[in-house]
N, C-alpha and C. Protein backbone atom coordinates (compact mmCIF):
# COMPACT_ATOMS: atom_id res chain seq x y z
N UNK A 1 139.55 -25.99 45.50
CA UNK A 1 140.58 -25.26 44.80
C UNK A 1 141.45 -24.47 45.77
N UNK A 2 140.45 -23.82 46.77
CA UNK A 2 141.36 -22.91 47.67
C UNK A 2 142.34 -23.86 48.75
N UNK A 3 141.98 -25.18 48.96
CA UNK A 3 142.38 -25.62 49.66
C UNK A 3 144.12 -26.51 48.98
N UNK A 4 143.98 -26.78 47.60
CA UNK A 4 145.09 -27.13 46.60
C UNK A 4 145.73 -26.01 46.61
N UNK A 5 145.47 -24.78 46.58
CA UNK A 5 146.26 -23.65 46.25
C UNK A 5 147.20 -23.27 48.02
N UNK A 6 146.60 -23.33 48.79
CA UNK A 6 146.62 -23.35 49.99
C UNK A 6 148.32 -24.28 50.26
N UNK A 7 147.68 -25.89 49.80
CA UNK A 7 148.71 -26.91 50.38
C UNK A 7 150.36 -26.88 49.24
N UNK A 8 149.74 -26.57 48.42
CA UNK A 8 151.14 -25.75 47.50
C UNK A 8 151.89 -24.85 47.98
N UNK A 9 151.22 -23.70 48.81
CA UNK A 9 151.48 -22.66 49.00
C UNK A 9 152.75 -23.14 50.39
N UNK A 10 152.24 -24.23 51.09
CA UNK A 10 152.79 -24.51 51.84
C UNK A 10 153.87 -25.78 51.83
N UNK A 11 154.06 -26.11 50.57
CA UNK A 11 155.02 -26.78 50.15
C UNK A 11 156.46 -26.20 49.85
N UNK A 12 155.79 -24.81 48.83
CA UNK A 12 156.93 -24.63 48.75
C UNK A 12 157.87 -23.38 50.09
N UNK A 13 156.86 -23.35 50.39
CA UNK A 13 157.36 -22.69 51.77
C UNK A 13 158.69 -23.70 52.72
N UNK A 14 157.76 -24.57 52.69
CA UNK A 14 158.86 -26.15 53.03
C UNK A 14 160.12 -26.19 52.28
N UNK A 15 159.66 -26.39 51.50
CA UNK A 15 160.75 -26.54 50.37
C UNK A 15 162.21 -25.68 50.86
N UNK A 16 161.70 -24.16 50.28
CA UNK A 16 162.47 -22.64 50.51
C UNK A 16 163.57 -23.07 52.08
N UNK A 17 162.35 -22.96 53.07
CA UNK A 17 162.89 -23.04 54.31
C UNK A 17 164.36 -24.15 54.48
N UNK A 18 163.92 -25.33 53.87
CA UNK A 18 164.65 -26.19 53.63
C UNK A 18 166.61 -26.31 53.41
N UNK A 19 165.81 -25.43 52.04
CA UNK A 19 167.42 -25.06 51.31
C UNK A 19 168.24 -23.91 51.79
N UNK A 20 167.20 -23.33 52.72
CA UNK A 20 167.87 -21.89 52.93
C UNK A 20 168.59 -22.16 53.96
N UNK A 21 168.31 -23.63 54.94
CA UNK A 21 169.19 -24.09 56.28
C UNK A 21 170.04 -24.90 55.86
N UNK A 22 170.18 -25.49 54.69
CA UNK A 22 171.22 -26.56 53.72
C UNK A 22 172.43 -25.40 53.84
N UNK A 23 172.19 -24.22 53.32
CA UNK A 23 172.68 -23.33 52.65
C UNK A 23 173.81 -22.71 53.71
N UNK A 24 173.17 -21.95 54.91
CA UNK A 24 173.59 -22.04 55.64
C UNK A 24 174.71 -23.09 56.64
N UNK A 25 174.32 -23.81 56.61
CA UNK A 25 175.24 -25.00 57.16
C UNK A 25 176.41 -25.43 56.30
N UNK A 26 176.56 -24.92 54.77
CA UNK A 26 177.57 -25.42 53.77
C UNK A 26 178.42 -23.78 53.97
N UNK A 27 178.09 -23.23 54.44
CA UNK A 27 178.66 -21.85 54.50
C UNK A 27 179.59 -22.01 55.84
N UNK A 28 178.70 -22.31 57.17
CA UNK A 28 179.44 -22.74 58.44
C UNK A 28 180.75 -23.68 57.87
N UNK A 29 179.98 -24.34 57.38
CA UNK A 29 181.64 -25.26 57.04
C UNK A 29 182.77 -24.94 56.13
N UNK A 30 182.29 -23.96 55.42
CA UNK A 30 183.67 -23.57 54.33
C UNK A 30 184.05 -22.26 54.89
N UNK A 31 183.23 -21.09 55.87
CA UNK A 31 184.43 -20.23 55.96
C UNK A 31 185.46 -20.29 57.06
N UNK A 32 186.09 -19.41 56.95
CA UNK A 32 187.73 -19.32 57.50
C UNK A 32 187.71 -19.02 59.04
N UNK A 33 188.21 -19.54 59.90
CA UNK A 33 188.46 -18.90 61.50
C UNK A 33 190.19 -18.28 61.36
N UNK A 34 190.09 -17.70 62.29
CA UNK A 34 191.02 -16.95 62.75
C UNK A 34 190.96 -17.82 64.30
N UNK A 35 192.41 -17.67 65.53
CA UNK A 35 192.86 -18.35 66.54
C UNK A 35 193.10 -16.96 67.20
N UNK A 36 192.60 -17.23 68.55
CA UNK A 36 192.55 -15.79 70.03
C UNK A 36 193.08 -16.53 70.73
N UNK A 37 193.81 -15.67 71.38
CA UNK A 37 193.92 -16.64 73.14
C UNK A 37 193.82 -15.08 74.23
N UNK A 38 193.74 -16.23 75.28
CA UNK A 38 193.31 -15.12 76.70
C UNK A 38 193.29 -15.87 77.84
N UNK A 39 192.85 -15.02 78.87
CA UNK A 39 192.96 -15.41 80.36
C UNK A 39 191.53 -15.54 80.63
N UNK A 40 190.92 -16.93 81.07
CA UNK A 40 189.68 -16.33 81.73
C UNK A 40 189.57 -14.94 82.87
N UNK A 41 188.30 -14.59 83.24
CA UNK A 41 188.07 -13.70 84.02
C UNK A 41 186.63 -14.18 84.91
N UNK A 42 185.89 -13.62 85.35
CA UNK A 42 184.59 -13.95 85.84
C UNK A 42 183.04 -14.85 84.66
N UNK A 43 182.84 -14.96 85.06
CA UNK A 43 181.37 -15.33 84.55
C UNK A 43 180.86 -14.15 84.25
N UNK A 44 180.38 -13.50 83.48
CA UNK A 44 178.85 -12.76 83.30
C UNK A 44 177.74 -12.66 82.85
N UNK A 45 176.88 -13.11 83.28
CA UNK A 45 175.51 -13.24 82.79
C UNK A 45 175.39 -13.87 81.35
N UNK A 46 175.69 -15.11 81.28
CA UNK A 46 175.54 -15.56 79.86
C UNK A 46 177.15 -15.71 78.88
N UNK A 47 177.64 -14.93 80.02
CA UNK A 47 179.15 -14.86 79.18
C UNK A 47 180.53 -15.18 79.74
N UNK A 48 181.29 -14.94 79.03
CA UNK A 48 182.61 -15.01 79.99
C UNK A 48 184.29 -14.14 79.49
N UNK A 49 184.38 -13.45 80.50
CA UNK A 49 185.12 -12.22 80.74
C UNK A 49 186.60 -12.41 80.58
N UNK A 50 186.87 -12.44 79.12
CA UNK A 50 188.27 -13.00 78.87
C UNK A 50 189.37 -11.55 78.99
N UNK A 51 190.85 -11.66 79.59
CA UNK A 51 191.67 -10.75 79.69
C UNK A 51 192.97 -11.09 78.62
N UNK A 52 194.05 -10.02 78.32
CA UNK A 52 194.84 -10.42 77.29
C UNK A 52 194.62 -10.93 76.39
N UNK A 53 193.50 -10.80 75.68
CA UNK A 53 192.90 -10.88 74.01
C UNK A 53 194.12 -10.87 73.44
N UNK A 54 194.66 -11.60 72.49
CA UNK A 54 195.21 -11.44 71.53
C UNK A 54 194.39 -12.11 70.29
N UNK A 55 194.54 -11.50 69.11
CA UNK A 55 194.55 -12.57 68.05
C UNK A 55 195.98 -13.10 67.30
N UNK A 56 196.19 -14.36 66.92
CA UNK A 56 197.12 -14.87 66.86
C UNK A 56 198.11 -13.75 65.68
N UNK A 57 199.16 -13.65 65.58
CA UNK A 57 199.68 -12.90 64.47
C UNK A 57 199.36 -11.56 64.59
N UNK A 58 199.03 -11.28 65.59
CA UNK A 58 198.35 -9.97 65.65
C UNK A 58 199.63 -8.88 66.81
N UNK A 59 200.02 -7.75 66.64
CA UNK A 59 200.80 -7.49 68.37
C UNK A 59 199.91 -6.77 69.28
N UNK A 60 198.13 -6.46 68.98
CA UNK A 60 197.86 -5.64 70.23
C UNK A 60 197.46 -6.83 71.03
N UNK A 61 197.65 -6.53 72.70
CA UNK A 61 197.41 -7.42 74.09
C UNK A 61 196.93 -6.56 74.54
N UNK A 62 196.76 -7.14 75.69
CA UNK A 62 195.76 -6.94 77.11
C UNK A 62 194.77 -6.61 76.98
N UNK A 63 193.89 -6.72 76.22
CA UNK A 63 192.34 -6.42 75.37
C UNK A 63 191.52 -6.79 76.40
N UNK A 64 190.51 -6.54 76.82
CA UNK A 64 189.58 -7.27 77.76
C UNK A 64 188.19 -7.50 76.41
N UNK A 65 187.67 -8.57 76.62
CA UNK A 65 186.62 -9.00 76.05
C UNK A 65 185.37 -9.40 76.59
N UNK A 66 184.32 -9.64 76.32
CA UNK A 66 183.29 -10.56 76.42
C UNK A 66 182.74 -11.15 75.70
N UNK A 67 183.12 -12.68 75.83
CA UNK A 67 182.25 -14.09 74.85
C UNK A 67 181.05 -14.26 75.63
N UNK A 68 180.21 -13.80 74.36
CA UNK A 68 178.89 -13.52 74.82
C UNK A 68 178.18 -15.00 74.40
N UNK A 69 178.36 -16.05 74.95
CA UNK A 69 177.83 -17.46 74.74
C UNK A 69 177.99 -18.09 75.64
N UNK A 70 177.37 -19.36 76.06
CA UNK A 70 176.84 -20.25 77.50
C UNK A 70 177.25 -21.36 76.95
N UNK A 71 177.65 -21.82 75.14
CA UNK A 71 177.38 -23.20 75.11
C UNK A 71 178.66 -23.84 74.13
N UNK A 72 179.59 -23.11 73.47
CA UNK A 72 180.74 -23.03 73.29
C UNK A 72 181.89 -23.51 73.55
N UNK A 73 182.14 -23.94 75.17
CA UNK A 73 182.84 -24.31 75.86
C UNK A 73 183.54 -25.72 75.61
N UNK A 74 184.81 -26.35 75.15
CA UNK A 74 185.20 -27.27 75.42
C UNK A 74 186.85 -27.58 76.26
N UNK A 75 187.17 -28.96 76.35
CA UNK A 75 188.32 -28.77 77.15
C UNK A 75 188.81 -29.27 76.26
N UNK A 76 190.90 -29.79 76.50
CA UNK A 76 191.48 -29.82 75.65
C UNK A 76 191.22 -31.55 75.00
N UNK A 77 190.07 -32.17 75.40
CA UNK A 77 190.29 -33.30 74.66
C UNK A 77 188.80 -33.03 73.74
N UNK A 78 188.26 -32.00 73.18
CA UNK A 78 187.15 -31.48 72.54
C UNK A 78 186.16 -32.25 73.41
N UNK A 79 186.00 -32.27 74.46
CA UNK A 79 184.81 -32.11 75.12
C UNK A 79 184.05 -31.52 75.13
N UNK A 80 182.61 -31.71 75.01
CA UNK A 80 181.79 -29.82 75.37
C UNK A 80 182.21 -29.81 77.04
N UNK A 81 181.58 -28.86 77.85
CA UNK A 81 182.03 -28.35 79.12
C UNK A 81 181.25 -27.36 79.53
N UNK A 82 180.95 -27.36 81.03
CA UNK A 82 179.99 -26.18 81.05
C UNK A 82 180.45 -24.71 81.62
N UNK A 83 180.05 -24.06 81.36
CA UNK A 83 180.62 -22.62 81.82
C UNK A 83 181.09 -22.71 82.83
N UNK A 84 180.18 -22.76 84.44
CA UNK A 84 180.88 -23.05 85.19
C UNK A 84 181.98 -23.96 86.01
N UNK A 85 182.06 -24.59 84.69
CA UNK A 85 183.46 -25.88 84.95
C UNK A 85 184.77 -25.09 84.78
N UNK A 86 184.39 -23.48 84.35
CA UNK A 86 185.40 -23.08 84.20
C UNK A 86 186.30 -22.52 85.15
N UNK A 87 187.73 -22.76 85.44
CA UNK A 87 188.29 -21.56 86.62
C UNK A 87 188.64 -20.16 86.39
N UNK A 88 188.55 -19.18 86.84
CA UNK A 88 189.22 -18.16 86.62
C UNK A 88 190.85 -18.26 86.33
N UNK A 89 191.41 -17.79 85.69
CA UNK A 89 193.10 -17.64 85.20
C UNK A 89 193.53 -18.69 84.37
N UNK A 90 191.59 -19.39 83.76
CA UNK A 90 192.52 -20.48 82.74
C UNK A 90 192.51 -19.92 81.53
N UNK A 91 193.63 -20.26 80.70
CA UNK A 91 194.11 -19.84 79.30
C UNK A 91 192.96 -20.78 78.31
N UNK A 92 192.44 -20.01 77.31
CA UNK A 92 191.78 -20.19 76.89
C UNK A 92 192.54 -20.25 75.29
N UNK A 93 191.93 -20.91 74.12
CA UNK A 93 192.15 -21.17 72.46
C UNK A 93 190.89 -20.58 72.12
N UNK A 94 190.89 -19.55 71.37
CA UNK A 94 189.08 -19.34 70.88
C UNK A 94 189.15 -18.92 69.17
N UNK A 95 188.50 -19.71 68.75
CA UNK A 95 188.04 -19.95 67.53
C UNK A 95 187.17 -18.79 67.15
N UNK A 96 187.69 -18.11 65.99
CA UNK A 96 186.13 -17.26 65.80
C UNK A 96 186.18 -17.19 64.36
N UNK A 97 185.30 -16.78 63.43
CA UNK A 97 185.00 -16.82 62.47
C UNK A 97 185.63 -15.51 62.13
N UNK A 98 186.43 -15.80 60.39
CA UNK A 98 187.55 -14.80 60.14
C UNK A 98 186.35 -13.18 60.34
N UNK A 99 185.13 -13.18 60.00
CA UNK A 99 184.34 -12.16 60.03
C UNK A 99 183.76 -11.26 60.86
N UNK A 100 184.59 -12.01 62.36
CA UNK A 100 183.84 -11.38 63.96
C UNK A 100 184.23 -10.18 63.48
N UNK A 101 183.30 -9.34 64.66
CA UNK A 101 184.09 -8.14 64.79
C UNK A 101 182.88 -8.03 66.54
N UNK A 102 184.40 -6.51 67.25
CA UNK A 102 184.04 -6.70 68.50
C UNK A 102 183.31 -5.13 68.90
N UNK A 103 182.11 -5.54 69.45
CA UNK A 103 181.69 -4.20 69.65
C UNK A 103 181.87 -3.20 70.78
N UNK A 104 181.74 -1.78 70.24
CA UNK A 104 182.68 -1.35 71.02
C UNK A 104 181.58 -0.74 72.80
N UNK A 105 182.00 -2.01 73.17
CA UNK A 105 181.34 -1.63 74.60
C UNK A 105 182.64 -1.76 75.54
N UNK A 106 182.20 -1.23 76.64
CA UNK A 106 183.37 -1.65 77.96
C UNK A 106 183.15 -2.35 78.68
N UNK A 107 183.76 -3.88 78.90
CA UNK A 107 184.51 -4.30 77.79
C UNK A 107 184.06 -4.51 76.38
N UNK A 108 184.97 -4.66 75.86
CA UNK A 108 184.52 -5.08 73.97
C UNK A 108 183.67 -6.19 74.33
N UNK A 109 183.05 -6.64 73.18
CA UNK A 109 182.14 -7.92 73.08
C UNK A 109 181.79 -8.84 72.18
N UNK A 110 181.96 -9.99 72.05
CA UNK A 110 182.49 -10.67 70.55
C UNK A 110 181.09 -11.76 70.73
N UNK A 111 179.90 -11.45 69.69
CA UNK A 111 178.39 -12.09 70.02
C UNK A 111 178.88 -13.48 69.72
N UNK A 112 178.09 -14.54 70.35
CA UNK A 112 177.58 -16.42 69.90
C UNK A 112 178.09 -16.60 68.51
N UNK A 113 177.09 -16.17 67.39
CA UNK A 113 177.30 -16.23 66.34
C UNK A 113 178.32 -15.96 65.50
N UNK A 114 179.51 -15.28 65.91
CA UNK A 114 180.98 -14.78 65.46
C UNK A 114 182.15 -15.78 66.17
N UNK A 115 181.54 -16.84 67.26
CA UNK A 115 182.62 -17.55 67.84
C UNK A 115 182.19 -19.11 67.61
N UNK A 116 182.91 -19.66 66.76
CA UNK A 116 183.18 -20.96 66.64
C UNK A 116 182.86 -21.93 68.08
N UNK A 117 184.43 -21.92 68.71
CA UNK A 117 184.59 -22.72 69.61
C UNK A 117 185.43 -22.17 70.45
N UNK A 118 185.17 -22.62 72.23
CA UNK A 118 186.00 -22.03 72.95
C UNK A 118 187.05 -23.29 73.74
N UNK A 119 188.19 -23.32 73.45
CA UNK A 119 189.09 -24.04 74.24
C UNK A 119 189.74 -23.98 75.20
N UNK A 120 189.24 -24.85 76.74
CA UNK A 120 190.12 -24.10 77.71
C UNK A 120 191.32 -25.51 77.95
N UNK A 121 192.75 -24.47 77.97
CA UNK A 121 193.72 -25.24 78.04
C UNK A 121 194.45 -25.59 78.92
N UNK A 122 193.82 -24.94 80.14
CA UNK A 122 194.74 -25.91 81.43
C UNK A 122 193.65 -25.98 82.11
């Protein structure tokens, strides 16, 4: 008995887990991005040190940022790409989810999970 109650128990655990990553993934795909652009800057530890933040439609500039992600990276023919393929002073397209928001460190800092995709354009 304990062992039926047991393998149920762990079904629907399955189950749950299941729908709750369905769920997630139908969400990634229906909400809204917003369009950034910027200047690369250095590498840092996991990230990369963008200058002249803008968001598109937006008038504040010269923002300094940090995209706090390693795996993000593509070029302009949607390639992935690796961080260090990157040069310093290339103009970047960055995708982020209409919901980022940047925390307030020096520089600001915009986490993995708030950035879509990063496009570098020259």
């Amino acid at each position: 008995m304990k062992k039926q109650l047991l393998l149920l128990v762990i079904i629907c655990f399955v189950f749950l887990v299941a729908c709750m990553n369905e769920r997630e993934e139908e969400n990634a795909m229906t909400k809204e991005t917003i369009t950034a652009f910027g200047v690369t800057g250095n590498l840092r530890g996991g990230g990369l040190l963008v200058t002249n933040f803008r968001v598109k439609g937006k008038a504040k500039t010269g923002e300094q940022v940090e995209l706090l992600t390693s795996e993000k990276y593509y070029n302009k023919k949607d390639e992935k790409i690796a961080p260090e393929d990157i040069e310093v002073g290339s103009k970047v397209e960055i995708k982020l989810w209409a919901d980022y928001s940047i925390k307030e460190t020096s520089p600001g800092q915009i986490e993995a999970h708030d950035i879509e995709k990063i496009t570098v354009l020259n």
